[in-house]
N, C-alpha and C. Protein backbone atom coordinates (compact mmCIF):
# COMPACT_ATOMS: atom_id res chain seq x y z
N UNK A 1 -54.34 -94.48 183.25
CA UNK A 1 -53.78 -95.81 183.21
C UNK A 1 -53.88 -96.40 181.80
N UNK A 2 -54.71 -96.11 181.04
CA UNK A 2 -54.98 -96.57 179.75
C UNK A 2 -54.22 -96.38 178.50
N UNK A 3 -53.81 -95.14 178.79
CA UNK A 3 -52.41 -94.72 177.70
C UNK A 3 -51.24 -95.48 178.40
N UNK A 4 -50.83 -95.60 179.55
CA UNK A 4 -49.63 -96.50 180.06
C UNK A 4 -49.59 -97.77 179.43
N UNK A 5 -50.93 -98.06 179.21
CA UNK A 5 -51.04 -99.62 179.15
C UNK A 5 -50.95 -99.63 177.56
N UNK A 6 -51.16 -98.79 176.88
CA UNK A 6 -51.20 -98.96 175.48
C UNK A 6 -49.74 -98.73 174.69
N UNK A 7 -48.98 -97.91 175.61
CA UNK A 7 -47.34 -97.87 175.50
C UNK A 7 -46.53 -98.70 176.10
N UNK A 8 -47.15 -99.56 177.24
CA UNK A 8 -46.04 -100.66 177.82
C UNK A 8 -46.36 -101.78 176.46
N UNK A 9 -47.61 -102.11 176.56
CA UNK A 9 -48.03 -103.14 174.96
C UNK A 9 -47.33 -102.50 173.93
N UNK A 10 -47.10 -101.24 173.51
CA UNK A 10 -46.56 -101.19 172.27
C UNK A 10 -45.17 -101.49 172.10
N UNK A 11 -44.55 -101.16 173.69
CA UNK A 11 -42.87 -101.17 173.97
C UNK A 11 -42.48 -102.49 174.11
N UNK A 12 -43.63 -103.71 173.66
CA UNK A 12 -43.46 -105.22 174.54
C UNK A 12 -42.79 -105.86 173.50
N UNK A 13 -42.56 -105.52 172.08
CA UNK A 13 -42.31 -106.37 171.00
C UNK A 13 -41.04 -105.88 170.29
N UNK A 14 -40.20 -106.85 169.89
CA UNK A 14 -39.06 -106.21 169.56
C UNK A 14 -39.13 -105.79 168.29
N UNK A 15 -40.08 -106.22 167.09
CA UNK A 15 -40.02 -106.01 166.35
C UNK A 15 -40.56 -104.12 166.34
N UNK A 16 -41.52 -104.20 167.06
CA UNK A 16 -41.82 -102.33 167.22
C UNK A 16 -41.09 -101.72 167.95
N UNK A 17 -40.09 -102.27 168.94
CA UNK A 17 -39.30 -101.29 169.09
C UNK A 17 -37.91 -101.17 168.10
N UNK A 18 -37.69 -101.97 166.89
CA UNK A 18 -37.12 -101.77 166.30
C UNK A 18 -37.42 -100.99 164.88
N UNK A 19 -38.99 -100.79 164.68
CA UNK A 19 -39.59 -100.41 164.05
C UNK A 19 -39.53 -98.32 164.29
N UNK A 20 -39.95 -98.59 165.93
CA UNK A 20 -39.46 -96.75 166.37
C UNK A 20 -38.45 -96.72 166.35
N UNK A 21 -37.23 -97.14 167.03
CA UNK A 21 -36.28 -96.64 166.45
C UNK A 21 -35.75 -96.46 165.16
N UNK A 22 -36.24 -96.77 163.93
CA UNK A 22 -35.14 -96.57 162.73
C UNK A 22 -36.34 -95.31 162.65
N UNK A 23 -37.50 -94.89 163.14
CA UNK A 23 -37.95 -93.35 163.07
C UNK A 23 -37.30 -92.19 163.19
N UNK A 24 -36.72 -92.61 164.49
CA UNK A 24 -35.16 -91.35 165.11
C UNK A 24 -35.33 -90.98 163.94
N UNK A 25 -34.64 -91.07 162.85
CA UNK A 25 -33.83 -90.85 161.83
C UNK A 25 -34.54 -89.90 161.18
N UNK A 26 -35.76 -90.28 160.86
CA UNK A 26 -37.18 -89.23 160.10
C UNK A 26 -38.04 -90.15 159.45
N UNK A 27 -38.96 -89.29 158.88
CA UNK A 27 -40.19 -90.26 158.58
C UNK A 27 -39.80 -91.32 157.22
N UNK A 28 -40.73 -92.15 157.43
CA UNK A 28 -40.40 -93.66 156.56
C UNK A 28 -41.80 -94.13 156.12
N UNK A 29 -42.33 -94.07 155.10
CA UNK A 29 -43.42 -94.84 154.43
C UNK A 29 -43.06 -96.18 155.02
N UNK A 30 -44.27 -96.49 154.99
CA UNK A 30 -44.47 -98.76 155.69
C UNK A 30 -44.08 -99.13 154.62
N UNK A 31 -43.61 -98.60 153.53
CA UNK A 31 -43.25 -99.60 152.70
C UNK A 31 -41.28 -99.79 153.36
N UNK A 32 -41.28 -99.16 153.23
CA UNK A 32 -39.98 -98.93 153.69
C UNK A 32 -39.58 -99.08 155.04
N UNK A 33 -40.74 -99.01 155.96
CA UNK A 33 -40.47 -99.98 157.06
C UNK A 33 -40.43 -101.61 157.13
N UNK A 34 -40.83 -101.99 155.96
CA UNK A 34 -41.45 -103.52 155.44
C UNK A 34 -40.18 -103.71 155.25
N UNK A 35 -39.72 -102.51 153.76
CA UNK A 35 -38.25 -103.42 153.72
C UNK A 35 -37.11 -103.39 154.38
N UNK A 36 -37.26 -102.20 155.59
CA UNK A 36 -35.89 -102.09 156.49
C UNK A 36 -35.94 -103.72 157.15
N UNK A 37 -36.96 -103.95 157.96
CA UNK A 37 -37.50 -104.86 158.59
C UNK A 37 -37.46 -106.37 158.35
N UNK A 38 -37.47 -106.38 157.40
CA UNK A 38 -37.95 -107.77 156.28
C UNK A 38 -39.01 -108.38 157.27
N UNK A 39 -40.08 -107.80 157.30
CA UNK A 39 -41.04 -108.70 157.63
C UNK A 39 -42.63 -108.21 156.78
N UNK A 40 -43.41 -109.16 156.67
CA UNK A 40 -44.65 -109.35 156.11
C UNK A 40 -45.67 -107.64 156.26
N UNK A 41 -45.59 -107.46 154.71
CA UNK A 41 -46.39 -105.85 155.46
C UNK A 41 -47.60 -106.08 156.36
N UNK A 42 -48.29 -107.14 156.33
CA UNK A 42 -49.30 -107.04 157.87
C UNK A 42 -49.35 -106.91 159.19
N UNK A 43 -47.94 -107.60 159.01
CA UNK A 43 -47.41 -107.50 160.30
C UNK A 43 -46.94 -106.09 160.40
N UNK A 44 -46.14 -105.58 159.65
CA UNK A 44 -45.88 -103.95 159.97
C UNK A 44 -47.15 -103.17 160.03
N UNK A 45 -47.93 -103.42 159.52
CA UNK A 45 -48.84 -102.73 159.15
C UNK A 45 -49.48 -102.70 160.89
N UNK A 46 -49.37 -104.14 161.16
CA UNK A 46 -50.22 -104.38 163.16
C UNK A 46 -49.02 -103.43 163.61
N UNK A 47 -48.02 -103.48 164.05
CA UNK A 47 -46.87 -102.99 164.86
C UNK A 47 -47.05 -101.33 164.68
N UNK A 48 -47.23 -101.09 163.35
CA UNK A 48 -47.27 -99.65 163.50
C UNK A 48 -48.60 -99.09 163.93
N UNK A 49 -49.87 -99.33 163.66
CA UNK A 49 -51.10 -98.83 164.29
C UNK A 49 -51.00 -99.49 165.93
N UNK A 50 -49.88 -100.10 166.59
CA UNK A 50 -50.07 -100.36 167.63
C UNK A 50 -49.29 -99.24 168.24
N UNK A 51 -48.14 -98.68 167.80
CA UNK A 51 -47.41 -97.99 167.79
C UNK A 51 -47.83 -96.32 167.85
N UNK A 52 -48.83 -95.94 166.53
CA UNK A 52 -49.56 -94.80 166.71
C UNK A 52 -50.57 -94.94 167.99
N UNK A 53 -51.70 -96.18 167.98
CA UNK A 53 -52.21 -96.23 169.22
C UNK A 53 -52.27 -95.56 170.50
N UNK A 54 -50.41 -95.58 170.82
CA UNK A 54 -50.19 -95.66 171.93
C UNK A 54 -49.32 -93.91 171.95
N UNK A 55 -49.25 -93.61 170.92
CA UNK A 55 -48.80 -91.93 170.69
C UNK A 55 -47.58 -92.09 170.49
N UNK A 56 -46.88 -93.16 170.02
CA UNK A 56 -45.17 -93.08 169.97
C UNK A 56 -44.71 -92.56 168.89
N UNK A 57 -45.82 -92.71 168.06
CA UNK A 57 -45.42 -92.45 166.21
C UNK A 57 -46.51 -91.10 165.93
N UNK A 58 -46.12 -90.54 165.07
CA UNK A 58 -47.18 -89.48 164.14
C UNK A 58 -47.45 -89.97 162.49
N UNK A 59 -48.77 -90.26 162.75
CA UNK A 59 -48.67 -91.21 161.07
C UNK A 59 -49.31 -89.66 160.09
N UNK A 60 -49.19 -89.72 158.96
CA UNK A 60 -49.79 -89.18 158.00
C UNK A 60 -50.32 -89.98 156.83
N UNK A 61 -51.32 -89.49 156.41
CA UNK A 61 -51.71 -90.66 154.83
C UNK A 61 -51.24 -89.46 153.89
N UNK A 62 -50.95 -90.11 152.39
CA UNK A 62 -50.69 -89.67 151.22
C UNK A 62 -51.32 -90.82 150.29
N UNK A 63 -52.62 -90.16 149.78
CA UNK A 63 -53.17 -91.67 149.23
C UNK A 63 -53.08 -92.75 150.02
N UNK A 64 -52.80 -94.11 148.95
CA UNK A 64 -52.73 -95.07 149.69
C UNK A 64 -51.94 -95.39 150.83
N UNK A 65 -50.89 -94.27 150.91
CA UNK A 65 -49.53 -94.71 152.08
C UNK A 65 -49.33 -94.02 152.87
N UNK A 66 -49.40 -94.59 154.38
CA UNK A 66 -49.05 -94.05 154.86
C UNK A 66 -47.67 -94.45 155.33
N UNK A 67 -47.13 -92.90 156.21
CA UNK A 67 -46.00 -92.35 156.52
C UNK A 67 -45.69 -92.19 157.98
N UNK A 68 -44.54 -92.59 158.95
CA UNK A 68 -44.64 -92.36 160.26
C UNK A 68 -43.67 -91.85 160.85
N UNK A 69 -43.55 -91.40 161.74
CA UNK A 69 -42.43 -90.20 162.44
C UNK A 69 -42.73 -90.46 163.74
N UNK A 70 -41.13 -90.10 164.30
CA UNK A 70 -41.54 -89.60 165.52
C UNK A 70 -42.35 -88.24 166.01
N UNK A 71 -42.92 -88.67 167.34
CA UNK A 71 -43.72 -86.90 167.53
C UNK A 71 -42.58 -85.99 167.83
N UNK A 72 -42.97 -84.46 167.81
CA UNK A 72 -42.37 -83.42 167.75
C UNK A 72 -42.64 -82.89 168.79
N UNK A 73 -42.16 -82.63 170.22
CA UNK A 73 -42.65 -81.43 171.20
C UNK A 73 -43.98 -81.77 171.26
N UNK A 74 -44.88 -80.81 171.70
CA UNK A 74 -46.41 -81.36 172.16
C UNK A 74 -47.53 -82.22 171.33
N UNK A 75 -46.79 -82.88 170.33
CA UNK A 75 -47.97 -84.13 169.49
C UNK A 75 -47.67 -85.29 170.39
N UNK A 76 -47.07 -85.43 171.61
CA UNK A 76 -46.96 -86.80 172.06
C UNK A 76 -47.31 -85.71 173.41
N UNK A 77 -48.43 -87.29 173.99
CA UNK A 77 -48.61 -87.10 175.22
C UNK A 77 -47.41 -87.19 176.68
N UNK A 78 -47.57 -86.61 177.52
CA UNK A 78 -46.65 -86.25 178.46
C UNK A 78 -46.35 -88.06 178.70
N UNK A 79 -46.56 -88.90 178.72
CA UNK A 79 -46.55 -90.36 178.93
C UNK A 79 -45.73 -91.05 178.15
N UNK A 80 -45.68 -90.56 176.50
CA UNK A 80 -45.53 -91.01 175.52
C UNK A 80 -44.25 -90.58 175.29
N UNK A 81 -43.81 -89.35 175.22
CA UNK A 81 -42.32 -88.44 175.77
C UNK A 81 -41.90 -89.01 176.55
N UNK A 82 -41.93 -89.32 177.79
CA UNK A 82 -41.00 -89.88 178.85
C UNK A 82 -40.84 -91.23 178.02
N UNK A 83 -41.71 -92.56 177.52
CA UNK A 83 -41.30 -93.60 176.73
C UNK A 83 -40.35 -93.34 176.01
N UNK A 84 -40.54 -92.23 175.18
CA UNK A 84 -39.39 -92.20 174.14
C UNK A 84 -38.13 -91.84 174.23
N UNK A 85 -38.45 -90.78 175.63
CA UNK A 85 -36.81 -90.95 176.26
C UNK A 85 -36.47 -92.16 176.78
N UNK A 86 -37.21 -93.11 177.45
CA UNK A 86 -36.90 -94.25 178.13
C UNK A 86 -35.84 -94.42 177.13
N UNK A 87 -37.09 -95.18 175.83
CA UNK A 87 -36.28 -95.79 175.02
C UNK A 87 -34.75 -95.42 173.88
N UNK A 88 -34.75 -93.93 173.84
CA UNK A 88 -33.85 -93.71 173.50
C UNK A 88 -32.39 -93.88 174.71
N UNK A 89 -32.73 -93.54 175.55
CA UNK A 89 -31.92 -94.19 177.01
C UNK A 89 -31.12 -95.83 177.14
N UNK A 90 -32.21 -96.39 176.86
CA UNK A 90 -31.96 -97.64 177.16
C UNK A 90 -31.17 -98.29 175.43
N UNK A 91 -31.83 -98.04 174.70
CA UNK A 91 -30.81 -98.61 173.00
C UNK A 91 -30.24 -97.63 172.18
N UNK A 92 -29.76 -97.05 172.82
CA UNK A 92 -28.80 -95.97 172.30
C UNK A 92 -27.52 -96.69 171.68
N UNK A 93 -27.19 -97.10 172.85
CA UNK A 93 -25.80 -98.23 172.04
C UNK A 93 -26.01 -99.49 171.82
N UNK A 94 -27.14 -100.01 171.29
CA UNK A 94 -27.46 -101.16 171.25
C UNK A 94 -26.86 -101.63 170.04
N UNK A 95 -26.03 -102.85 169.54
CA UNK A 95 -25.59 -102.87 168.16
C UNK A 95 -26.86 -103.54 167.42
N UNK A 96 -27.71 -104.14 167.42
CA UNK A 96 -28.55 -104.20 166.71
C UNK A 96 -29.62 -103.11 166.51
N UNK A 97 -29.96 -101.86 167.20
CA UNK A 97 -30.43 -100.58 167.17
C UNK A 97 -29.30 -99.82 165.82
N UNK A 98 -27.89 -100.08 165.81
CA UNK A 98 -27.04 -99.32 165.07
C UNK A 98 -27.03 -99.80 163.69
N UNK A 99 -27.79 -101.21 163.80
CA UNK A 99 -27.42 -101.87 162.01
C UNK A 99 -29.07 -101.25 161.71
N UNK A 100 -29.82 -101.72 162.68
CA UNK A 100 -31.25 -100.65 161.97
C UNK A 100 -31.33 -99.77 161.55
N UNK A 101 -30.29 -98.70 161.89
CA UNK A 101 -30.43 -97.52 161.66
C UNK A 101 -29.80 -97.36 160.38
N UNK A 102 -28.86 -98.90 159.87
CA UNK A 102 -28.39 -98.31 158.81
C UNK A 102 -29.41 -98.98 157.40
N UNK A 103 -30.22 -100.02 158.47
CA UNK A 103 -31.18 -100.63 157.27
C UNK A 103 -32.38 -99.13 156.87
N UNK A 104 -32.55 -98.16 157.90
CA UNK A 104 -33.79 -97.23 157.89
C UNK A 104 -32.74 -96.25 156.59
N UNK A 105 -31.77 -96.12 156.82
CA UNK A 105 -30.73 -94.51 155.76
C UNK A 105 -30.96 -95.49 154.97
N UNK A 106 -30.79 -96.92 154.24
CA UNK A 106 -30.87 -97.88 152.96
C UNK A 106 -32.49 -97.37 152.45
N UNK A 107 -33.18 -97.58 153.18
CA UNK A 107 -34.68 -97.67 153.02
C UNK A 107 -34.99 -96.28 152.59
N UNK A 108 -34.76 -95.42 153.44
CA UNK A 108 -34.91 -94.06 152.89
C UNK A 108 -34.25 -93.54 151.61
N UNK A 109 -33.29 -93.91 151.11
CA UNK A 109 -32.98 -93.72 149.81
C UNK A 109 -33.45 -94.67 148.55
N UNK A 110 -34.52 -94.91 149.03
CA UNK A 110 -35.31 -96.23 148.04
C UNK A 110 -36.82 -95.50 147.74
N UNK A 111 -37.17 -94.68 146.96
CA UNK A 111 -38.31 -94.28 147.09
C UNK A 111 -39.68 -95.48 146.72
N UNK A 112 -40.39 -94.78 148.03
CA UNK A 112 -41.43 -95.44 148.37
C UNK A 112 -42.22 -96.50 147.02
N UNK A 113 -42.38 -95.41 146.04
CA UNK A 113 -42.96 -95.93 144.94
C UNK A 113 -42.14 -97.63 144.24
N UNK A 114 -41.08 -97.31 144.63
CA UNK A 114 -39.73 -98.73 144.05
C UNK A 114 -40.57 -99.74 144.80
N UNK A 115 -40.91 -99.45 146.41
CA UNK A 115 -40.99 -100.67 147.27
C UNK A 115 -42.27 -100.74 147.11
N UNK A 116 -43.53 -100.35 147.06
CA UNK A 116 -44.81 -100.85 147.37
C UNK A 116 -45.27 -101.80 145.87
N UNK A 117 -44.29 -101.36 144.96
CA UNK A 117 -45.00 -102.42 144.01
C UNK A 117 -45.16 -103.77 144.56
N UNK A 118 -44.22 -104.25 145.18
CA UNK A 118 -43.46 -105.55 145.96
C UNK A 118 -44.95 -105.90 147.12
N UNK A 119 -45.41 -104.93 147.36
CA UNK A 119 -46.54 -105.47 148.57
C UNK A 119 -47.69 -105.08 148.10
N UNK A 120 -47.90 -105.29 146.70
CA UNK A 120 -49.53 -104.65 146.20
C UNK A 120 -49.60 -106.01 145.60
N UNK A 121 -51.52 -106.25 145.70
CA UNK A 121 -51.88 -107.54 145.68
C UNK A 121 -51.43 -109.10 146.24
């Protein structure tokens, strides 16, 4: 029950489910989720450890930054897979899911290093 509960909380906010979806796409430094997003890196910073939490994301560090993805085949729990089909199910054609996706391809061609100057200190 405890992983359910940590993926219905993570699936409760629109800003994180707009946050996994521009993942689809491939992995994205938080900086670059900050700027797909335009919101406050703390706040990304809460959304995405709520997000790994709950097994929806696969984070990696590189130094100071970390990096997040969707899981691959068996890095997500059997719980966490069915979510992600939910959710790919349910905002597939969502038009605000389709402009994210084009803020995440903007973001991804912005290397990381351009954007974190912007959120240091």
């Amino acid at each position: 029950m405890k992983d359910l509960l940590a993926i219905t909380k993570a699936l409760s906010d629109e800003s994180r489910l707009r946050a996994l979806w521009m993942l689809r796409g491939g992995e994205l430094c938080v900086c670059q989720v900050i700027d797909a997003l335009k919101l406050a890196p703390a706040t990304v910073s809460k959304h995405m450890t709520l997000l790994h939490a709950a097994g929806l994301v696969v984070r990696r560090k590189e130094g100071k930054w970390a990096y997040y993805r969707w899981p691959k085949g068996r890095e997500a729990s059997g719980a966490a897979r069915a979510a992600l089909r939910f959710v790919e199910g349910c905002l597939g054609d969502d038009p605000a899911m389709k402009h994210d996706e084009k803020a995440a391809c903007c973001a991804r061609d912005t290397a990381p290093e351009d954007l974190c100057d912007c959120y240091r200190n």
